[in-house]
Protein backbone atom coordinates (compact mmCIF):
# COMPACT_ATOMS: atom_id res chain seq x y z
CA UNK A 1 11.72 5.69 -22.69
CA UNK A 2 7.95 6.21 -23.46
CA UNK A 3 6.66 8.98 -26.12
CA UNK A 4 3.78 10.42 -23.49
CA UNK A 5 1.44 11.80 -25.83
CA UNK A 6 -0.79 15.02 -23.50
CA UNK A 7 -4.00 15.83 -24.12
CA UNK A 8 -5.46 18.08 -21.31
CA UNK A 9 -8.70 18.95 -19.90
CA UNK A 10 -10.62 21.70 -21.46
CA UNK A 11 -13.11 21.71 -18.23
CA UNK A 12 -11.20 21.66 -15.26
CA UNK A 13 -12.96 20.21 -11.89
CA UNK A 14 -12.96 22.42 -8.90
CA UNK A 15 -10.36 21.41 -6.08
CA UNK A 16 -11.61 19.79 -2.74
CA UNK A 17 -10.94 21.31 0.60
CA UNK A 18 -7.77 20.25 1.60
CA UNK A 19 -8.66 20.47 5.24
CA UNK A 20 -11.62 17.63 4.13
CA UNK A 21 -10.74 15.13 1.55
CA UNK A 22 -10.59 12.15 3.31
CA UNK A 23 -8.96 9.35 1.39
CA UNK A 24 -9.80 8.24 -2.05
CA UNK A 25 -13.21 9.90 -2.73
CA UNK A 26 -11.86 12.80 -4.91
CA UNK A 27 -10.22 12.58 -8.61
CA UNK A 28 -7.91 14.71 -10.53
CA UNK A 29 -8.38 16.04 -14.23
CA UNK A 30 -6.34 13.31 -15.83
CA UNK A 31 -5.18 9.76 -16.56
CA UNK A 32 -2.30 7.73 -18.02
CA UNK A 33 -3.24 4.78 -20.30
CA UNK A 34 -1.27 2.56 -22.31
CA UNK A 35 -2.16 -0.62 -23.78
CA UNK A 36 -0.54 -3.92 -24.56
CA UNK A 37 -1.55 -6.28 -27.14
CA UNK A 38 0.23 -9.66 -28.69
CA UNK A 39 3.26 -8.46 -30.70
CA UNK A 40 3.07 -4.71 -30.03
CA UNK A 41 3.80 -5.01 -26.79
CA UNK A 42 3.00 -2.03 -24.53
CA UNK A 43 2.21 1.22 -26.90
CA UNK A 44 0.17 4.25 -27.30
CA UNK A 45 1.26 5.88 -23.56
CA UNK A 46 -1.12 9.30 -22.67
CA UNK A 47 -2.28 11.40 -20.68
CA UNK A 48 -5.74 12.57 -21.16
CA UNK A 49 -8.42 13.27 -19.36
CA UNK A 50 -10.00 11.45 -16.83
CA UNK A 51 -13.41 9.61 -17.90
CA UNK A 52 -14.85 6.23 -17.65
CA UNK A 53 -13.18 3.20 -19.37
CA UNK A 54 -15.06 1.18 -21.94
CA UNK A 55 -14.95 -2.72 -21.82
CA UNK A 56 -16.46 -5.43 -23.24
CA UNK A 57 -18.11 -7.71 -20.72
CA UNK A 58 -16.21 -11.07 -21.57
CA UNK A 59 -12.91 -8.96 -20.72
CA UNK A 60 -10.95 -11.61 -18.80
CA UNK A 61 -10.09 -8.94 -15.87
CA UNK A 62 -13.56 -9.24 -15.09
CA UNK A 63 -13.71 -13.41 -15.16
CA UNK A 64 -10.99 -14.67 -14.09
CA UNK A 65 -9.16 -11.43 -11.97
CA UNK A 66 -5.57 -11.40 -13.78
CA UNK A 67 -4.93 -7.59 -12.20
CA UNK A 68 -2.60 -5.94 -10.50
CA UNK A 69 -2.04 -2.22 -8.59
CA UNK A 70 0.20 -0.46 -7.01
CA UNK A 71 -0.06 2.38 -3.95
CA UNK A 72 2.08 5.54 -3.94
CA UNK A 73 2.03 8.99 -2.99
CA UNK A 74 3.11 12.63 -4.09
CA UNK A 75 3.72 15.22 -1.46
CA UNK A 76 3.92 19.12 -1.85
CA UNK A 77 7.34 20.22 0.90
CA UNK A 78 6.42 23.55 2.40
CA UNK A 79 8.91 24.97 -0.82
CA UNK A 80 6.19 23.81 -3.14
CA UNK A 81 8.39 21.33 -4.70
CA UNK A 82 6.07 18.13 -6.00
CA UNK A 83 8.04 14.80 -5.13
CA UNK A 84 7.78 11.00 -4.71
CA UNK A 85 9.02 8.66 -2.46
CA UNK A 86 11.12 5.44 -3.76
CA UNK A 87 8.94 5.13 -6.74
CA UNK A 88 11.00 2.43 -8.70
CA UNK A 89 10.47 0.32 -5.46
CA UNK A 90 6.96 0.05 -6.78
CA UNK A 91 7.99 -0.31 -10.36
CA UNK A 92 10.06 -3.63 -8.91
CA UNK A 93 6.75 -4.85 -6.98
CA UNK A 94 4.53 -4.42 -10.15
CA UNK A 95 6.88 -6.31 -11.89
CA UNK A 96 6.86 -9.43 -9.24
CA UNK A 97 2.67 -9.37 -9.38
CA UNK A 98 2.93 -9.29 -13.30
CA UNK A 99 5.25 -12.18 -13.24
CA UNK A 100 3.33 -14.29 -10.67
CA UNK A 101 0.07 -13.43 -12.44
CA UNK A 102 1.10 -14.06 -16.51
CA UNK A 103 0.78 -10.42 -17.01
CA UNK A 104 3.89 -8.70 -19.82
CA UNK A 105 6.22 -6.59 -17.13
CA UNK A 106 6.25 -2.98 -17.65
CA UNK A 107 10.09 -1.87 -16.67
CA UNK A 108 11.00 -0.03 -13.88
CA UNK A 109 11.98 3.31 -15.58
CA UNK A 110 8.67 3.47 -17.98
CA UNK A 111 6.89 2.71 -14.59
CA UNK A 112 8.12 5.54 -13.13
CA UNK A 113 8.15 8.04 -15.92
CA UNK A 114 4.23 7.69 -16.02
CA UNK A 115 3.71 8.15 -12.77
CA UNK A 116 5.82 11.71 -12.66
CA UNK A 117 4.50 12.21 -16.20
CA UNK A 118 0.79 12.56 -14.45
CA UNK A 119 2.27 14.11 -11.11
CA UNK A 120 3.60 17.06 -13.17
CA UNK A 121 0.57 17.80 -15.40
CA UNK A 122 -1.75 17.69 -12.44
CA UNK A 123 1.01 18.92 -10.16
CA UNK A 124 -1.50 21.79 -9.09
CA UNK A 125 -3.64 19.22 -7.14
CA UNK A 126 -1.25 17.88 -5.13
CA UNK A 127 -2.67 19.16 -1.58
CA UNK A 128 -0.35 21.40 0.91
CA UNK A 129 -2.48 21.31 4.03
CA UNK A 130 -0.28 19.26 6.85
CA UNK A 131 -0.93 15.54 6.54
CA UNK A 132 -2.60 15.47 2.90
CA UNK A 133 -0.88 13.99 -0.02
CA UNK A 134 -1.80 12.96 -3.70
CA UNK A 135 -2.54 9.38 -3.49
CA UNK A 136 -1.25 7.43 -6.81
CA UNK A 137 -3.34 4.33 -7.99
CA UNK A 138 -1.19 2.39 -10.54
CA UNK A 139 -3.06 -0.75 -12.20
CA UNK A 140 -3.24 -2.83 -14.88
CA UNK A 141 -6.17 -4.89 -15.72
CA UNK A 142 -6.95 -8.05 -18.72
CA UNK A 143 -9.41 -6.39 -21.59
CA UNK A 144 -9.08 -9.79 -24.47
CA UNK A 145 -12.52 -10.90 -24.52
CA UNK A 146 -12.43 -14.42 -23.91
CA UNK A 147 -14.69 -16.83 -21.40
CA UNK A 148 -11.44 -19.43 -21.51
CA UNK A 149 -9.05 -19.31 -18.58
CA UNK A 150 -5.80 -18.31 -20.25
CA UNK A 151 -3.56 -15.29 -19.76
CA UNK A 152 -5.06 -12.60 -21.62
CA UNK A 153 -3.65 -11.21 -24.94
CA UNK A 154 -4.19 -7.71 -24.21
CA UNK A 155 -3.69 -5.56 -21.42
CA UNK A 156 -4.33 -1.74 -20.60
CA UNK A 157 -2.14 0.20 -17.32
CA UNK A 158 -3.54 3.20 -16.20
CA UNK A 159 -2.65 5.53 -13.45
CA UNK A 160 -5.07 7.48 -11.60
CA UNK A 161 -4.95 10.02 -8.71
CA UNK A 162 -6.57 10.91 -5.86
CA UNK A 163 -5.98 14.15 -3.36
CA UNK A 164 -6.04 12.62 0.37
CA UNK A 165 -6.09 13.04 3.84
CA UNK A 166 -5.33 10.79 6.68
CA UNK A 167 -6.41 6.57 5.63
CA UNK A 168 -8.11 6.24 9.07
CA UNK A 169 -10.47 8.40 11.03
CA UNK A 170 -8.39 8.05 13.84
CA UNK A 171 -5.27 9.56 12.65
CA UNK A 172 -2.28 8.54 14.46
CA UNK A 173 -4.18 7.44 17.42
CA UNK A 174 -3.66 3.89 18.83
CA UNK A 175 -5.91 1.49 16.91
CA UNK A 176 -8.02 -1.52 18.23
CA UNK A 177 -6.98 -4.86 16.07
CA UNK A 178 -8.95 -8.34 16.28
CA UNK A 179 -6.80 -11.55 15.39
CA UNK A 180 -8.60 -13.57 12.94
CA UNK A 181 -8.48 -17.23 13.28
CA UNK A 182 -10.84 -18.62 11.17
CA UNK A 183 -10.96 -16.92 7.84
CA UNK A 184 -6.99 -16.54 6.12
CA UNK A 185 -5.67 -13.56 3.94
CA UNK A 186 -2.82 -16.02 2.23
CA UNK A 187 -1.80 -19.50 1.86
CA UNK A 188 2.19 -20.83 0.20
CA UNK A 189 2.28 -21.04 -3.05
CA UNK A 190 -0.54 -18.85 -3.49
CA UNK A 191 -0.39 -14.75 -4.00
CA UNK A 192 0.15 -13.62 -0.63
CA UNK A 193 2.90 -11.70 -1.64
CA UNK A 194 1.90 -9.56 -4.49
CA UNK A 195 -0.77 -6.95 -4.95
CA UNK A 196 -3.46 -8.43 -6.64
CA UNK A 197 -7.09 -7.65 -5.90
CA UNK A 198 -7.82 -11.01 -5.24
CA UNK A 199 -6.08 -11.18 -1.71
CA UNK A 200 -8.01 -7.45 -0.76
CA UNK A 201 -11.47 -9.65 -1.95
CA UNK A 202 -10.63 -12.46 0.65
CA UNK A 203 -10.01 -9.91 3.21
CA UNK A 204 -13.05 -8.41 3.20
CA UNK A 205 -15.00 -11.05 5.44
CA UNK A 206 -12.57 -10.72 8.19
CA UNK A 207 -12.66 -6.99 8.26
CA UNK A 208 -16.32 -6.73 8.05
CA UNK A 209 -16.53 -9.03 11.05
CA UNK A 210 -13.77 -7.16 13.17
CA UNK A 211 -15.68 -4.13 12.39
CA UNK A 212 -18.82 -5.04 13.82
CA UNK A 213 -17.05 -6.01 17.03
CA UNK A 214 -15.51 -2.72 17.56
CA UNK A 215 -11.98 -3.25 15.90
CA UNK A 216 -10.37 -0.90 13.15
CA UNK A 217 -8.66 -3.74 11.41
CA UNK A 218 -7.70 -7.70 11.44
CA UNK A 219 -4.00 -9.23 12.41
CA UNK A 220 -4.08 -12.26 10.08
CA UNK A 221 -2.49 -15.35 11.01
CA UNK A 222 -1.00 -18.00 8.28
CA UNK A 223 -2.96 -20.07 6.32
CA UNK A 224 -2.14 -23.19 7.34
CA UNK A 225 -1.14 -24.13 11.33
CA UNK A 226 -3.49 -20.35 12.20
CA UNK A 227 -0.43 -19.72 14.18
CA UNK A 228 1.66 -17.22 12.71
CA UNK A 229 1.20 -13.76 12.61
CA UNK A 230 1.39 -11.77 9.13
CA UNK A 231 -0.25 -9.79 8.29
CA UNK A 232 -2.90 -6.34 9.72
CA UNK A 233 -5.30 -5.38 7.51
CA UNK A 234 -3.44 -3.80 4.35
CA UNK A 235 -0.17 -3.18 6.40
CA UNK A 236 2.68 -4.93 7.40
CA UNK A 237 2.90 -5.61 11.16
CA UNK A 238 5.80 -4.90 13.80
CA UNK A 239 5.85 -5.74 17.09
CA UNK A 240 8.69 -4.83 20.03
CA UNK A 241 9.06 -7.40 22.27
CA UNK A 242 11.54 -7.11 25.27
CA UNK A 243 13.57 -4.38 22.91
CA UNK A 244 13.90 -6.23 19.83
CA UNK A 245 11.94 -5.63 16.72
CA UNK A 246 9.91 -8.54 15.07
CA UNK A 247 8.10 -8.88 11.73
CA UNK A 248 6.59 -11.57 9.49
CA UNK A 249 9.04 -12.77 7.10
CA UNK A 250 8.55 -11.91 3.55
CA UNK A 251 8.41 -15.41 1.92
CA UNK A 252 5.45 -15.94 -0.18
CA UNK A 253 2.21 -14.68 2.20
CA UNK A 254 3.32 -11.44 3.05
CA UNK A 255 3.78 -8.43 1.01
CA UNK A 256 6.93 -6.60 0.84
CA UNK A 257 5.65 -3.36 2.01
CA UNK A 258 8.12 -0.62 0.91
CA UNK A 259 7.24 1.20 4.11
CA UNK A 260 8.39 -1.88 5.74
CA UNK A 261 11.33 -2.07 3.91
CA UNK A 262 12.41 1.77 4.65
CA UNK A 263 11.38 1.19 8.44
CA UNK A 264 13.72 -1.63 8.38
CA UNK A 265 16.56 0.30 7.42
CA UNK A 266 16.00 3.07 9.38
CA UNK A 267 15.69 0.73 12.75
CA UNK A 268 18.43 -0.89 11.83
CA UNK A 269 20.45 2.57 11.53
CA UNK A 270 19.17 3.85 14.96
CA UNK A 271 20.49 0.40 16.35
CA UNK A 272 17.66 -1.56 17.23
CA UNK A 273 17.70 -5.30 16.72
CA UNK A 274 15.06 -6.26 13.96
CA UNK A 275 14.38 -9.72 13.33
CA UNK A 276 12.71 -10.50 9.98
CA UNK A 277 13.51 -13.86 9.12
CA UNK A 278 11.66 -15.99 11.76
CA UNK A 279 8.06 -16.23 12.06
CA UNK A 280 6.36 -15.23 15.14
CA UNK A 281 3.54 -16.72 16.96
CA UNK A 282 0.21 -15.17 18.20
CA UNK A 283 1.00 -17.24 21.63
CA UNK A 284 4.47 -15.17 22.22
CA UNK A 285 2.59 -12.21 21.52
CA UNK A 286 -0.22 -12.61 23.91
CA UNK A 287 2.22 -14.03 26.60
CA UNK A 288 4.69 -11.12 26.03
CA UNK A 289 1.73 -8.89 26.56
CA UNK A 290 0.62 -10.64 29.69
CA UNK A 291 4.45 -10.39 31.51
CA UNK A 292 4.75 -7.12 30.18
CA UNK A 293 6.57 -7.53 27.28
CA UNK A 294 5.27 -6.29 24.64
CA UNK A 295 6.33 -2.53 24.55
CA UNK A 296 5.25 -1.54 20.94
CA UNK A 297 2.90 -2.72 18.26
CA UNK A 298 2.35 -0.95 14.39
CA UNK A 299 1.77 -1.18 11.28
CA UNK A 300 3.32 0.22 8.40
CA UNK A 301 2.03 0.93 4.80
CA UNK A 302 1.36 3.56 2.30
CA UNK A 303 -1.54 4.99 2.80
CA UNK A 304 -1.61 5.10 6.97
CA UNK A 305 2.33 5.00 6.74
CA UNK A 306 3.13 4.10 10.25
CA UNK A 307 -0.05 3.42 12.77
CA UNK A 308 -0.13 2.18 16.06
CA UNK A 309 -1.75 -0.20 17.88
CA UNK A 310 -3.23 -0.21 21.35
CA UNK A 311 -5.37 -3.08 22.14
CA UNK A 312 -5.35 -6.42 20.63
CA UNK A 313 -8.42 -9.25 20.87
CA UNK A 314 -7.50 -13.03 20.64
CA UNK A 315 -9.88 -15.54 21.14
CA UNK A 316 -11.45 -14.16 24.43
CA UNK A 317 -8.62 -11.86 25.51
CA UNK A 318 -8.38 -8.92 24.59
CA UNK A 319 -4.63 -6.90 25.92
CA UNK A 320 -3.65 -3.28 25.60
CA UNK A 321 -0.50 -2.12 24.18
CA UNK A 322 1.69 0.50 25.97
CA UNK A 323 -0.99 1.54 27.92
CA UNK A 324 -2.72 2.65 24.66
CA UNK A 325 -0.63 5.11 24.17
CA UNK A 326 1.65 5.69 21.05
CA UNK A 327 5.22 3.99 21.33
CA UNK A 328 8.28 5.59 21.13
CA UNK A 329 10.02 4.20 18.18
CA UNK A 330 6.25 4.42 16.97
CA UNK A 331 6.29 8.17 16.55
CA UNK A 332 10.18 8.24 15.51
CA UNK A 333 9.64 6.16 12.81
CA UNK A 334 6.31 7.82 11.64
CA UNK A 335 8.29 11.33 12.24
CA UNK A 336 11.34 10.43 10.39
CA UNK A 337 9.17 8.44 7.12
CA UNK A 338 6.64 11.47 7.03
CA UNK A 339 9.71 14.47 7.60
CA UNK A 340 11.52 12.95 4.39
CA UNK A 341 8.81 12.52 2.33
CA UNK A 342 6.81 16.23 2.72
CA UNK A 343 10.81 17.45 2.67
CA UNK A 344 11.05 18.44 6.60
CA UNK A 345 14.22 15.93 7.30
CA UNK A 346 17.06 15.55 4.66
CA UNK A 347 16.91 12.61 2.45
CA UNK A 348 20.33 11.30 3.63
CA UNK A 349 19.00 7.92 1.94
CA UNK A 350 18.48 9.38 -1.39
CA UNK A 351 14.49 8.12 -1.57
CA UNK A 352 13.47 11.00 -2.75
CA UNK A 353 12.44 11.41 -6.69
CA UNK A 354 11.60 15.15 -7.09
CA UNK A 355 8.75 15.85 -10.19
C-alpha cells in the first residue's frame, strides 16, 4: 500500500458550469505524482496541487515516446455518493502498456488507491448535472535525460482530472463514420493494443481528413490486407448483423476497451450471440448494409461510452444505418452501462468501487 503524502491547495479555482464543461478543457485543484528511479523503485506518492511539471529537454518521453495513459471516470449518483467504475480493469491495462513499452509496472491495488486517493480530496468537483462526470487522466511519462534510445531509468505517474460533459457535440445522436483505407491506426507486432500516445499520433491524419469530409470519426481497417475492420476512432466498434453481434478480435491491433469488455458481458447475459474471435471484413459490412442486414452499428469507450452510428462512407458509397436512427440494443446497452455507473441500476456485477 502507498504512504499518500496531502498537501492541498491554499487558492482554490472556481468550479465550471456543470451545464457547460464540455470535455477536457477544465482542471481540478490537485494532482498525484510519484516517481520511479533505478533501485528505488516507485516512491514519494502525493497529492498536491495542480501546477506545471518541470523537465529537462533531453527527457526521453519527449525523444523517443516511452508513455503510457489510462481513461476513467468518477460519477456523483443522485445520493451524492462519489464512485468508479471497474478501476483495477485499468490498473491491469496500464500494466500490459508498461510491459510492452519497458516501462517498471505499477500494481493493480497502488493503481487504484491513487486514483480514489485524488477522487476523494477533490471529491467536491465531481459534477452532478445529468450526463457530466469527472474524467480521470492516468499517465506515466520517461524524465532520464538521455539522447540514446534505451528504456529510461526514471519515470514519474501522475493522475490528473478533469470535470466533463458529453465527448461529442452530438451527444447520443447517430454519428457519420468514414472508413479509412489508406492511412492504418495498427500493424502485428506493433502497439495496437495498448494505450500509448503513439497510436493517438498516427491517428490524427485520418481523422483530420474524415473531418473535412463531413464525418465525426474514422473506422480503421488492419494494417496489412486494408480489409479488416478494427477499430473507430478511439472506440471499439460493434456491429449487428442479421441478429448476431460482431467485433474485432482483441489480438495485438485492437485495444481491449473495458467498455467493450462490460458490453460483452452484458450482451451475452441478455442472450444475444456475440462473436469476438473472428475478424470481420469491410465487404460483409457494406453488403450486409446493402440486403438489409446490418441492423446496428456503435462504438463503445470511456469517454462517449456507447455511441451510435448512422451512416458509413467506403470508397464511394456511403450507407445509412437503421435508418439513422439509434438501435435498440444501442440505447439498452448505453442505458444499462450509464444506470450502473451514476448508481440508477443495481450493480448486480459488482463494478462498482465506491470513494
Amino acid at each position: 500500500m502507498l504512504e499518500i503524502k496531502v498537501t492541498k491547495t491554499t487558492t482554490p479555482k472556481a468550479k465550471p458550469d456543470e451545464n457547460n464543461l464540455g470535455f477536457g478543457t477544465h482542471y481540478t485543484d490537485h494532482m498525484f505524482r510519484m516517481e520511479y528511479t533505478e533501485g528505488q523503485g516507485w516512491h514519494s506518492a502525493r497529492i498536491e496541487p495542480y501546477q506545471p511539471i518541470s523537465l529537462d529537454p533531453a527527457a526521453m518521453v519527449f525523444h523517443y515516446a516511452q508513455e503510457s495513459f489510462e481513461g476513467m471516470k468518477a460519477y456523483r449518483t443522485a445520493e451524492g455518493q462519489v464512485q468508479l467504475f471497474r478501476p483495477e480493469k485499468n490498473g491491469e491495462r496500464l500494466q500490459s502498456t508498461h510491459e510492452r513499452l519497458c516501462i517498471p509496472t505499477i500494481p493493480v491495488e497502488d493503481f487504484v488507491q491513487a486514483v480514489k486517493a485524488l477522487v476523494d480530496v477533490d471529491r467536491d468537483w465531481v459534477p452532478s448535472a445529468p450526463g457530466t462526470s469527472l474524467y480521470l487522466r492516468p499517465f506515466t511519462i520517461a524524465t532520464e535525460p538521455h539522447l540514446g534510445v534505451k528504456p529510461s531509468e526514471s519515470y514519474e505517474f501522475i493522475v490528473i482530472a478533469s470535470p466533463s460533459g458529453a465527448y461529442y457535440a452530438e451527444g447520443l445522436d447517430p454519428v457519420k463514420i468514414y472508413v479509412e483505407d489508406e492511412y492504418v491506426r495498427a500493424t502485428p507486432g506493433g502497439t495496437g493494443f495498448i494505450k500509448c500516445g503513439g497510436n493517438y499520433a498516427a491517428s490524427l491524419a485520418g481523422q483530420m481528413k474524415a473531418h473535412d469530409l463531413g464525418y465525426s470519426q474514422v473506422l480503421w481497417l488492419d494494417g496489412v490486407e486494408r480489409k479488416y475492420v478494427e477499430e473507430v476512432g478511439s472506440m471499439n466498434c460493434f456491429f449487428k448483423i442479421d441478429g448476431v453481434i460482431r467485433t474485432a478480435p482483441t489480438v495485438g491491433t485492437v485495444l481491449p476497451g473495458i467498455t467493450r469488455m462490460s458490453c460483452i458481458e452484458l450482451l451475452r447475459d441478455w442472450g444475444y450471440t456475440v462473436d469476438c474471435d473472428n475478424r470481420l471484413s469491410i465487404q460483409e459490412v457494406m453488403e450486409a448494409a446493402h440486403a438489409g442486414k446490418l441492423e446496428e452499428v456503435f462504438g463503445t469507450g470511456t469517454a462517449a461510452v456507447v455511441s451510435p452510428v448512422g451512416k458509413l462512407y467506403y470508397e464511394g458509397d456511403e450507407v445509412t444505418v437503421n435508418d439513422g436512427n439509434i438501435g435498440q440494443v444501442t440505447q439498452r446497452l448505453y442505458d444499462t452501462l450509464t444506470g450502473i455507473q451514476w448508481g440508477v441500476l443495481p450493480d448486480e456485477k459488482g463494478w462498482i468501487v465506491k470513494v
